[in-house]
N, C-alpha and C. Protein backbone atom coordinates (compact mmCIF):
# COMPACT_ATOMS: atom_id res chain seq x y z
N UNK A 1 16.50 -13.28 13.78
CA UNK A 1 15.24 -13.77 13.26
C UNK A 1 14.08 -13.39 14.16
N UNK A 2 14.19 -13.77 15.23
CA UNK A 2 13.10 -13.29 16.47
C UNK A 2 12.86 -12.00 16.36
N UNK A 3 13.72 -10.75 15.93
CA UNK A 3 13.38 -9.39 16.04
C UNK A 3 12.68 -9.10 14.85
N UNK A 4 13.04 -9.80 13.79
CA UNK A 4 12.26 -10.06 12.28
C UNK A 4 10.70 -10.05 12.67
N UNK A 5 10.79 -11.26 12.99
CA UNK A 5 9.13 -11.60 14.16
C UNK A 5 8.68 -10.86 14.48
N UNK A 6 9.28 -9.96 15.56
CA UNK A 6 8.56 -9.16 16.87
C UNK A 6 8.34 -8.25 15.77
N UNK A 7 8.95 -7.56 15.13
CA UNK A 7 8.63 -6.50 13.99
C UNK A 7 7.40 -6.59 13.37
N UNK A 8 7.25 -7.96 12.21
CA UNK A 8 6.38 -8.20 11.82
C UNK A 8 5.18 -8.60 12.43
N UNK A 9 5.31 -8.66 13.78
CA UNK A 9 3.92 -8.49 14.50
C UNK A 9 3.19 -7.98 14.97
N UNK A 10 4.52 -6.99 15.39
CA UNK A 10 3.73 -5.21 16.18
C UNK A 10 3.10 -4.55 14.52
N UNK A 11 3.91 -4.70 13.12
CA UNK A 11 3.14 -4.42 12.16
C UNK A 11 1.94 -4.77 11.84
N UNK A 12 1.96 -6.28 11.98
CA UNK A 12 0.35 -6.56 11.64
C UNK A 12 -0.45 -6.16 12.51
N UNK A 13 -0.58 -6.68 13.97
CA UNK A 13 -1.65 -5.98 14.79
C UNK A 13 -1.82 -4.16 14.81
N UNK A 14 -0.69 -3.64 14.40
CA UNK A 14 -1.59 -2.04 13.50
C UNK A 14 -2.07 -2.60 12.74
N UNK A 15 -1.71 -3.06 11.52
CA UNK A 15 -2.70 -3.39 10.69
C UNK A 15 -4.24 -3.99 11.19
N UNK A 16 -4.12 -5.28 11.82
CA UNK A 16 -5.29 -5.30 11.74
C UNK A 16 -6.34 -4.69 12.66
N UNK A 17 -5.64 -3.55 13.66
CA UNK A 17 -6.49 -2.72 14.28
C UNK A 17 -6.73 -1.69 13.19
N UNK A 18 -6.12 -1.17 11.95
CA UNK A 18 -6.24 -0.42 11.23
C UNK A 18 -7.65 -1.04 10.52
N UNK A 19 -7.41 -2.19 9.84
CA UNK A 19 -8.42 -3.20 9.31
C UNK A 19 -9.85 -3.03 9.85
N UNK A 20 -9.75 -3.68 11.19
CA UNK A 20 -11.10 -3.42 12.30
C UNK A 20 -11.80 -2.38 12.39
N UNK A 21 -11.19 -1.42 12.48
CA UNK A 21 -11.52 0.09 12.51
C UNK A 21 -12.24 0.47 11.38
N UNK A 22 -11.06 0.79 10.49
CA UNK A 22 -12.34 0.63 8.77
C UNK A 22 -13.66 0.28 8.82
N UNK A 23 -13.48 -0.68 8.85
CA UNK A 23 -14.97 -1.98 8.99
C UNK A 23 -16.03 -1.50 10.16
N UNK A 24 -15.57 -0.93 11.22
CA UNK A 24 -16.31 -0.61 12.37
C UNK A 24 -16.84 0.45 11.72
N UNK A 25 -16.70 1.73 11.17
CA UNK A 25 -16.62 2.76 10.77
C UNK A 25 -17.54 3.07 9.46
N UNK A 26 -17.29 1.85 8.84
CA UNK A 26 -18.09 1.79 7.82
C UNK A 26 -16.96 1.80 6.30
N UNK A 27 -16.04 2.06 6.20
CA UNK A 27 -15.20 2.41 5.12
C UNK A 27 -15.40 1.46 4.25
N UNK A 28 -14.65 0.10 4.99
CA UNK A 28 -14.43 -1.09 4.38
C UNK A 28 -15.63 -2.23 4.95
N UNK A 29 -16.43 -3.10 4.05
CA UNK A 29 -17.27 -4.00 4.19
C UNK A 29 -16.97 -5.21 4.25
N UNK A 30 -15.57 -5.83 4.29
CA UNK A 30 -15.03 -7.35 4.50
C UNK A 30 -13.50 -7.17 4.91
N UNK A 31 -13.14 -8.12 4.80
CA UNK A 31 -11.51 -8.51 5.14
C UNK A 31 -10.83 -8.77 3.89
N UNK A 32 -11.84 -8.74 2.71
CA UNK A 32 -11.09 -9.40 1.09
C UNK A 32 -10.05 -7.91 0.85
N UNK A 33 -10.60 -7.11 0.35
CA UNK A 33 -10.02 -6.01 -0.14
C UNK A 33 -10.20 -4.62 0.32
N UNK A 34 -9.10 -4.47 1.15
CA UNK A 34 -8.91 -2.85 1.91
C UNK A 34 -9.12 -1.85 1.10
N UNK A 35 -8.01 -2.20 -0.47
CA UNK A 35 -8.02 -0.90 -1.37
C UNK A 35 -9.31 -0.85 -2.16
N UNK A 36 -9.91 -1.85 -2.69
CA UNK A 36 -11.40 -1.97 -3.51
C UNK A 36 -12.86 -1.24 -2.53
N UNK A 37 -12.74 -2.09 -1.21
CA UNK A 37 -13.50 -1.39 -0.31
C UNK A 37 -13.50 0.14 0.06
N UNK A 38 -12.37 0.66 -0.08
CA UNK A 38 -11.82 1.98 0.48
C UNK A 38 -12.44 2.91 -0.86
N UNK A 39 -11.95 2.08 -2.35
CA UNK A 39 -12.15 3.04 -3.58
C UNK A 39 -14.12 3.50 -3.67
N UNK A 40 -14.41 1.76 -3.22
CA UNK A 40 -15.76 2.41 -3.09
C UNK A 40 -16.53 3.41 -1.99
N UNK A 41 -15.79 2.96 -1.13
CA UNK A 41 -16.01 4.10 -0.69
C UNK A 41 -16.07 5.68 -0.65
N UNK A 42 -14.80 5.63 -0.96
CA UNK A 42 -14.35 7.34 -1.46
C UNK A 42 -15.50 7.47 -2.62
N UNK A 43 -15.51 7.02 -3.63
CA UNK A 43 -16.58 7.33 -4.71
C UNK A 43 -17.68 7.56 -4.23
N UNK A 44 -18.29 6.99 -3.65
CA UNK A 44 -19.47 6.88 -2.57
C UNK A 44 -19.64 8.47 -2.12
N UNK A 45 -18.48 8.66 -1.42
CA UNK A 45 -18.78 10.07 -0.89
C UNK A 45 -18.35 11.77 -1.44
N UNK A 46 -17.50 10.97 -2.98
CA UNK A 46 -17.04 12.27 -3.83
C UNK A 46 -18.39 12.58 -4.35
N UNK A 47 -19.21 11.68 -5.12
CA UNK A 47 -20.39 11.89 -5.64
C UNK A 47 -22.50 11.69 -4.97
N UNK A 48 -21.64 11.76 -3.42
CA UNK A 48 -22.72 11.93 -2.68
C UNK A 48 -24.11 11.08 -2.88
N UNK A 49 -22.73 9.60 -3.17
CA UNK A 49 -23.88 8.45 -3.81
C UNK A 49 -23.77 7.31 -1.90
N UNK A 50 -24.57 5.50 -2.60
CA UNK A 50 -24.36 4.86 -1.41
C UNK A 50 -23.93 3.87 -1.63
N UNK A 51 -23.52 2.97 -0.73
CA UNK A 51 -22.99 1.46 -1.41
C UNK A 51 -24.17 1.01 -1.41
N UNK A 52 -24.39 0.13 -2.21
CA UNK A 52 -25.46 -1.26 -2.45
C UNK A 52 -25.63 -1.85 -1.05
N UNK A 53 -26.98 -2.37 -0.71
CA UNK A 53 -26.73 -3.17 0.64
C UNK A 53 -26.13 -4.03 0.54
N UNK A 54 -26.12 -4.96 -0.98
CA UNK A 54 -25.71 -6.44 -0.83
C UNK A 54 -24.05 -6.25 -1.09
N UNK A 55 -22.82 -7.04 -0.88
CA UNK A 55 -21.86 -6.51 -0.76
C UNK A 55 -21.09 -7.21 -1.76
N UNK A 56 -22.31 -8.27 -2.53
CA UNK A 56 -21.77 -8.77 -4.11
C UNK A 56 -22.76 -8.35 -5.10
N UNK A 57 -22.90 -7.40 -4.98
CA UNK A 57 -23.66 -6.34 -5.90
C UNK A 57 -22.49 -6.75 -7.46
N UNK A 58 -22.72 -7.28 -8.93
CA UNK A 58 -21.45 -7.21 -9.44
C UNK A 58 -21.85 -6.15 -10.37
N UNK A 59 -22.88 -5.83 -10.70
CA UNK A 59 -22.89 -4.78 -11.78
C UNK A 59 -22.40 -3.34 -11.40
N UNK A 60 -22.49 -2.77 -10.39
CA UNK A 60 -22.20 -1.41 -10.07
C UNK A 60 -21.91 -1.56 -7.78
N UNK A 61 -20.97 -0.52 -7.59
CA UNK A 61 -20.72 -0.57 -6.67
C UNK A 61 -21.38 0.45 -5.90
N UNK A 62 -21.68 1.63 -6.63
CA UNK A 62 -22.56 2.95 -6.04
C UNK A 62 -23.45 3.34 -7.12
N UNK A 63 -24.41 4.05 -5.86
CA UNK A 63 -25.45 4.54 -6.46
C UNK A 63 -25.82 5.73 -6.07
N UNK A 64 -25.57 6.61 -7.28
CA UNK A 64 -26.25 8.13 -6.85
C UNK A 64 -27.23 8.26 -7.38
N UNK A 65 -28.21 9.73 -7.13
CA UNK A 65 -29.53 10.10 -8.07
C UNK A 65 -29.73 9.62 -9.19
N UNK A 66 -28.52 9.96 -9.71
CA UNK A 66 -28.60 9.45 -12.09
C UNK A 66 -27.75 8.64 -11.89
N UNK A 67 -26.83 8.03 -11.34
CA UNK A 67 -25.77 6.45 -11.70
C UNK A 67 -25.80 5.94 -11.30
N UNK A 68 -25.34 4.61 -11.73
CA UNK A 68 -24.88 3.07 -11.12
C UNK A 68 -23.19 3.31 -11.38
N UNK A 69 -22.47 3.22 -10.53
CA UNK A 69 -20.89 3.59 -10.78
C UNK A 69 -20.37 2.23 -10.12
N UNK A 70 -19.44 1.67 -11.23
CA UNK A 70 -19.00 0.11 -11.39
C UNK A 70 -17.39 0.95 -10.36
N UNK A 71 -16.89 0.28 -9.54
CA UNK A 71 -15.77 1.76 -9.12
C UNK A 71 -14.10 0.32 -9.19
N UNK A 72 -13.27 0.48 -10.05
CA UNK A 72 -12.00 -0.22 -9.91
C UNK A 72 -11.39 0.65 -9.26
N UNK A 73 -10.61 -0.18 -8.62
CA UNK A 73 -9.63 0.49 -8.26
C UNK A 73 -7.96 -0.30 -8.54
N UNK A 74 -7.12 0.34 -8.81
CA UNK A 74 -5.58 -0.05 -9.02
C UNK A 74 -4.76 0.49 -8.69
N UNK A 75 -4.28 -0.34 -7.75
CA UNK A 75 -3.15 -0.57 -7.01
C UNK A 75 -1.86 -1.11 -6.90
N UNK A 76 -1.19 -1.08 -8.03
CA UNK A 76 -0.28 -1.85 -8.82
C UNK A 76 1.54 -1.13 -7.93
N UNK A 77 2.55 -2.25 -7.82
CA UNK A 77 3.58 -2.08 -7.23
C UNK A 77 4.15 -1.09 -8.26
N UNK A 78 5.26 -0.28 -7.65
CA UNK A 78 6.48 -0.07 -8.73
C UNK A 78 6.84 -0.54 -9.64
N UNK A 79 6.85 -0.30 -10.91
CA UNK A 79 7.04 -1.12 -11.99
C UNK A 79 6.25 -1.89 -12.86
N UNK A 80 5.03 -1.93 -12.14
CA UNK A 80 3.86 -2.86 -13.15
C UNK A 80 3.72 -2.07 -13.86
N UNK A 81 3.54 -2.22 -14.93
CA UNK A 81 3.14 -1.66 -16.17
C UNK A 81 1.59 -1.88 -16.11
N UNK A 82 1.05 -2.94 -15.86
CA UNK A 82 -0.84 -2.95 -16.10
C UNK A 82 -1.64 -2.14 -15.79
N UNK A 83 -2.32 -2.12 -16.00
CA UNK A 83 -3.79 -0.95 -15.75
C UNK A 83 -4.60 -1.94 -15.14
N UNK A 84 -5.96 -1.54 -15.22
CA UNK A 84 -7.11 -2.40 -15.42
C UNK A 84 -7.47 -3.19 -16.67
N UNK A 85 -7.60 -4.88 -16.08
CA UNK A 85 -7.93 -5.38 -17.73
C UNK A 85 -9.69 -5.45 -17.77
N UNK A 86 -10.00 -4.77 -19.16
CA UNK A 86 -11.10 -4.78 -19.24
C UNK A 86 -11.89 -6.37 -19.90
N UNK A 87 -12.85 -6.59 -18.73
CA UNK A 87 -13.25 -7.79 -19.12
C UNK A 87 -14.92 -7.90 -19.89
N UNK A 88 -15.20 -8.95 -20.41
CA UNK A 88 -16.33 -9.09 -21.34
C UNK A 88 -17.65 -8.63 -20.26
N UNK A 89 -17.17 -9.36 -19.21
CA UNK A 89 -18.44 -8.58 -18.48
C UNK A 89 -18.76 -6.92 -18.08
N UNK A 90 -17.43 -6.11 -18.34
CA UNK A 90 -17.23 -4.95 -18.25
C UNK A 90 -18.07 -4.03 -19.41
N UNK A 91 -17.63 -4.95 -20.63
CA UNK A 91 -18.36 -4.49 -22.01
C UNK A 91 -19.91 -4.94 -22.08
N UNK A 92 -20.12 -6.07 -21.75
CA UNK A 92 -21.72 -6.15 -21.27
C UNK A 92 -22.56 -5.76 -20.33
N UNK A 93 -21.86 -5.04 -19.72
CA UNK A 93 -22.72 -4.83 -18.18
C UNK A 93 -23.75 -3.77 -18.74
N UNK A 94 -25.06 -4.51 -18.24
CA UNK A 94 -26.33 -3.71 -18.68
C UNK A 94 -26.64 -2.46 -17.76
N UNK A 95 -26.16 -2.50 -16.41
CA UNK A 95 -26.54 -1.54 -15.18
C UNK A 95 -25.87 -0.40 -15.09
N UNK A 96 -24.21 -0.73 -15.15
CA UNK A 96 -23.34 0.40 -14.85
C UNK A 96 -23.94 1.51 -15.64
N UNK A 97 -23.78 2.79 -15.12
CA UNK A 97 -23.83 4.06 -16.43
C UNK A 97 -22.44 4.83 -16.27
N UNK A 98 -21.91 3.96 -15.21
CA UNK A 98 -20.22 4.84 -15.55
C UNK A 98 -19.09 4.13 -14.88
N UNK A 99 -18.31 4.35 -15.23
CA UNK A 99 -17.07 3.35 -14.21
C UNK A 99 -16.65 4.33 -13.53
N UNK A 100 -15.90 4.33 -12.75
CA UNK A 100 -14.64 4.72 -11.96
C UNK A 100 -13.74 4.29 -11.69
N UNK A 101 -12.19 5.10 -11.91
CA UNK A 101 -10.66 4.34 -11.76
C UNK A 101 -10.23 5.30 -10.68
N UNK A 102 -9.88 4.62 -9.24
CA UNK A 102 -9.03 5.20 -8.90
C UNK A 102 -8.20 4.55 -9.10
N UNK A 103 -6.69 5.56 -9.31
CA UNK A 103 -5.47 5.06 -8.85
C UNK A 103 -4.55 5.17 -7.89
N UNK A 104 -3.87 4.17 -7.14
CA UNK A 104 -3.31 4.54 -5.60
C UNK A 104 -1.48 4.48 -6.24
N UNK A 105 -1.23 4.91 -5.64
CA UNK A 105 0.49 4.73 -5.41
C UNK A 105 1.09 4.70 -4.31
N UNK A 106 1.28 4.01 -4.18
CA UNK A 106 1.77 3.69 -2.45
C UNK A 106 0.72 3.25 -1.53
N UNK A 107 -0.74 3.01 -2.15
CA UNK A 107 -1.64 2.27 -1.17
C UNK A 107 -2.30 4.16 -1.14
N UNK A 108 -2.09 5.29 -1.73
CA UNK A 108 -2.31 6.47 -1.47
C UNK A 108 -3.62 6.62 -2.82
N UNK A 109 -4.59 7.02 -2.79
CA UNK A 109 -5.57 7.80 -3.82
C UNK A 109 -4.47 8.66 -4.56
N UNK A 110 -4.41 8.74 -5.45
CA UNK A 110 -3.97 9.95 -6.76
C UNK A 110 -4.52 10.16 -7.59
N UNK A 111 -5.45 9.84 -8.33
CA UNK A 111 -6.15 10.61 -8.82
C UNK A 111 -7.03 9.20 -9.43
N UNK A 112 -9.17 10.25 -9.64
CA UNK A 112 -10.51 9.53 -9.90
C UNK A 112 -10.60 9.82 -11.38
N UNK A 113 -10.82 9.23 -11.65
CA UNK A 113 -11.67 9.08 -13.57
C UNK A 113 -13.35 8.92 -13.04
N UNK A 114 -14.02 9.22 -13.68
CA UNK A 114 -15.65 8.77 -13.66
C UNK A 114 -15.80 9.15 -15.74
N UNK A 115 -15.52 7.55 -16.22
CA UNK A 115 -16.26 7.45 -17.42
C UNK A 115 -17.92 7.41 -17.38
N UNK A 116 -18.15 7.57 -18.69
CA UNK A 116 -19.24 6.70 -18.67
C UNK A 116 -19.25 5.38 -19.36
N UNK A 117 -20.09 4.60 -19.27
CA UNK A 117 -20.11 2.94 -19.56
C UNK A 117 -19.38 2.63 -20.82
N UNK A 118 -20.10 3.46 -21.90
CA UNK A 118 -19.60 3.53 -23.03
C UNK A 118 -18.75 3.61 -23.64
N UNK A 119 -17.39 4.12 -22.53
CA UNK A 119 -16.04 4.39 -22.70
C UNK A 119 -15.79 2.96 -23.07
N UNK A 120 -16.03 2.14 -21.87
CA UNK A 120 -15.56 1.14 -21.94
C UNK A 120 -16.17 -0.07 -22.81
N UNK A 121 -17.06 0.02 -23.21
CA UNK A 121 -17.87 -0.59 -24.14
C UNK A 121 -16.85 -0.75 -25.82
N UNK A 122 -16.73 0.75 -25.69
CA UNK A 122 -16.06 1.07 -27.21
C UNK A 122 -14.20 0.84 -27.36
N UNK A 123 -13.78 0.50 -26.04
CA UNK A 123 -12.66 0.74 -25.40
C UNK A 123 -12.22 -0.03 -26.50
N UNK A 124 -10.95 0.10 -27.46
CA UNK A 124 -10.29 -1.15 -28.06
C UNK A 124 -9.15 -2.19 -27.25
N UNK A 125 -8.31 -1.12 -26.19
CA UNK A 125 -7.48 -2.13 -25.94
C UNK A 125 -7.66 -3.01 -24.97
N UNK A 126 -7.24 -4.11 -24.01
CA UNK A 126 -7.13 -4.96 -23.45
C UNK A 126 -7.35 -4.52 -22.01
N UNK A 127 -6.69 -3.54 -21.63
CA UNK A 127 -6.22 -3.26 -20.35
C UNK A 127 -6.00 -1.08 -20.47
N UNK A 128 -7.08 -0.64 -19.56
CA UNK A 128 -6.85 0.87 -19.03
C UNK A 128 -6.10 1.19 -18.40
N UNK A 129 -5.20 1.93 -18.75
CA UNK A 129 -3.53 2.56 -18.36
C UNK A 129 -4.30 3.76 -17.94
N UNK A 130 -3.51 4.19 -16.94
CA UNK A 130 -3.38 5.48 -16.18
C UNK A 130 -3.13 6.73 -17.24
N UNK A 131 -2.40 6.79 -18.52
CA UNK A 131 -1.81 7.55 -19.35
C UNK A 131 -2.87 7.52 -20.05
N UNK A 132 -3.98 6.77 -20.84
CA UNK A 132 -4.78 6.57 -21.72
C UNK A 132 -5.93 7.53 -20.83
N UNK A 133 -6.35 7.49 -19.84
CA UNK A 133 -7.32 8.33 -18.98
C UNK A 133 -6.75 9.79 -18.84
N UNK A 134 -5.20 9.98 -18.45
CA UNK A 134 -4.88 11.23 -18.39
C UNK A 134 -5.23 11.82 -20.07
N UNK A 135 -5.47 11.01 -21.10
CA UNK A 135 -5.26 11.83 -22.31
C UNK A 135 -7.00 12.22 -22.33
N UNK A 136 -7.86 12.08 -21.30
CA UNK A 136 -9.43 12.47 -21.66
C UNK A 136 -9.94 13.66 -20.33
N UNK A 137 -11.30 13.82 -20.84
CA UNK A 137 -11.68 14.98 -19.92
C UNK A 137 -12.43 14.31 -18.54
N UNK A 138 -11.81 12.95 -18.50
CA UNK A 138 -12.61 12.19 -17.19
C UNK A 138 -12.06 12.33 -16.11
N UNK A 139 -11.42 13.16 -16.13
CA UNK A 139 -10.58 13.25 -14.12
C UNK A 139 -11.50 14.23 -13.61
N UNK A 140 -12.07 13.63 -12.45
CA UNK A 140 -12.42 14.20 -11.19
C UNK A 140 -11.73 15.51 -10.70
N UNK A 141 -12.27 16.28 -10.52
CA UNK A 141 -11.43 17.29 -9.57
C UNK A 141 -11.34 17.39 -8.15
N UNK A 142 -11.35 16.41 -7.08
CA UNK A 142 -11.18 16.01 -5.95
C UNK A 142 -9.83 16.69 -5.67
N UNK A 143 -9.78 17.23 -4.71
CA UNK A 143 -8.96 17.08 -3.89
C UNK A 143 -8.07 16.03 -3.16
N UNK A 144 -7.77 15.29 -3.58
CA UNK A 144 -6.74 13.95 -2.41
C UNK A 144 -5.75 13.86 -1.47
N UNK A 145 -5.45 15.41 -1.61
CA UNK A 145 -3.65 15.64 -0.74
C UNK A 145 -4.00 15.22 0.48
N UNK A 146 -5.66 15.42 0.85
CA UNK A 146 -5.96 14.52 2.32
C UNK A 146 -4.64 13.38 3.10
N UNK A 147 -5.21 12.61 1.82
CA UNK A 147 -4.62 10.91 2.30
C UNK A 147 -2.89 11.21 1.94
N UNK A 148 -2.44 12.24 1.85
CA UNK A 148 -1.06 12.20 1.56
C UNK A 148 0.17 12.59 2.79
N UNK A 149 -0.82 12.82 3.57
CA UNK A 149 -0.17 13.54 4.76
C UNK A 149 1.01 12.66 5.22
N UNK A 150 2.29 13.41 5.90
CA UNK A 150 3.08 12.50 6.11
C UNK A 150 2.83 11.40 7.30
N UNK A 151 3.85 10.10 6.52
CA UNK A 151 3.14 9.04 7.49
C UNK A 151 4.40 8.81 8.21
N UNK A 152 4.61 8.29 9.48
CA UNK A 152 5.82 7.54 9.95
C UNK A 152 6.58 6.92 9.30
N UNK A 153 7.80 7.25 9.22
CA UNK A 153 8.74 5.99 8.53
C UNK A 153 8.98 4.59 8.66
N UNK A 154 9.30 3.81 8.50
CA UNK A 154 8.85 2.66 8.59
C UNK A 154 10.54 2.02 9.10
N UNK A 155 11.43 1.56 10.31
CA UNK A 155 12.42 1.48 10.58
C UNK A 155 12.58 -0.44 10.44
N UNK A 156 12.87 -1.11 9.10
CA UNK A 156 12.58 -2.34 9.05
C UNK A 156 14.40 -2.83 8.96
């Protein structure tokens, strides 16, 4: 049990020097959400936009020359089936002029969507699947293999 411990502690303090760092750096803007903070970010700098100063901005997360970009991100385990559920405020939002989905797998970027608002306005179903975006002309052409580089194995 104690080595359980010692494990899970030398893990977290990477983590939360990983955490700190972000935040020092500018990536991430709180302690709530690594992957939401991170997505806005990356968007931020695929489309050479900025974050909002205020950091409960709810209508849009970036801002370039021509958009307000609302940016989700999903991060869902092995096996979830969910997407993003689209909510009433998603369909009303007067500001956004486009969303953005990233999706992570493994905590990894794989691939950006940049709709525009209207997608989602007109959207019928409940919840945006990864498969429903691959069937449109909204993927980003980013590069991501960046963040794919191999990482240490993890000896638990």
């Amino acid at each position: 049990m104690n080595s359980d411990l010692t494990q899970v502690a030398i893990e977290w303090r990477k983590y939360v020097l990983a955490k700190n760092t972000l935040i020092k750096i500018g990536v991430n803007r709180s302690y709530k959400s690594s992957v939401g903070d991170f997505a806005e970010w990356l968007v931020a700098r695929i489309f050479e936009g900025s974050l909002p100063e205020s950091q409960s901005e709810s209508d849009y997360d970036v801002i370039t020359k021509d958009k307000r970009i609302q940016v989700k991100s999903i991060a869902k385990m092995e096996g979830n089936p969910n997407g993003y559920k689209v909510k009433d405020k998603d369909k009303n939002n007067k500001i956004a002029t486009h969303y953005a989905f990233v999706y992570f797998k493994d905590l990894i970027p794989k691939e950006i969507y940049l709709t525009p608002k209207q997608y989602l306005t007109d959207y019928k179903k409940t919840q945006v699947k990864i498969q429903d975006l691959r069937n449109t002309n909204y993927r980003i052409g980013f590069d991501l293999k960046l963040f794919e580089k191999e990482m240490p194995a993890h000896n638990y």
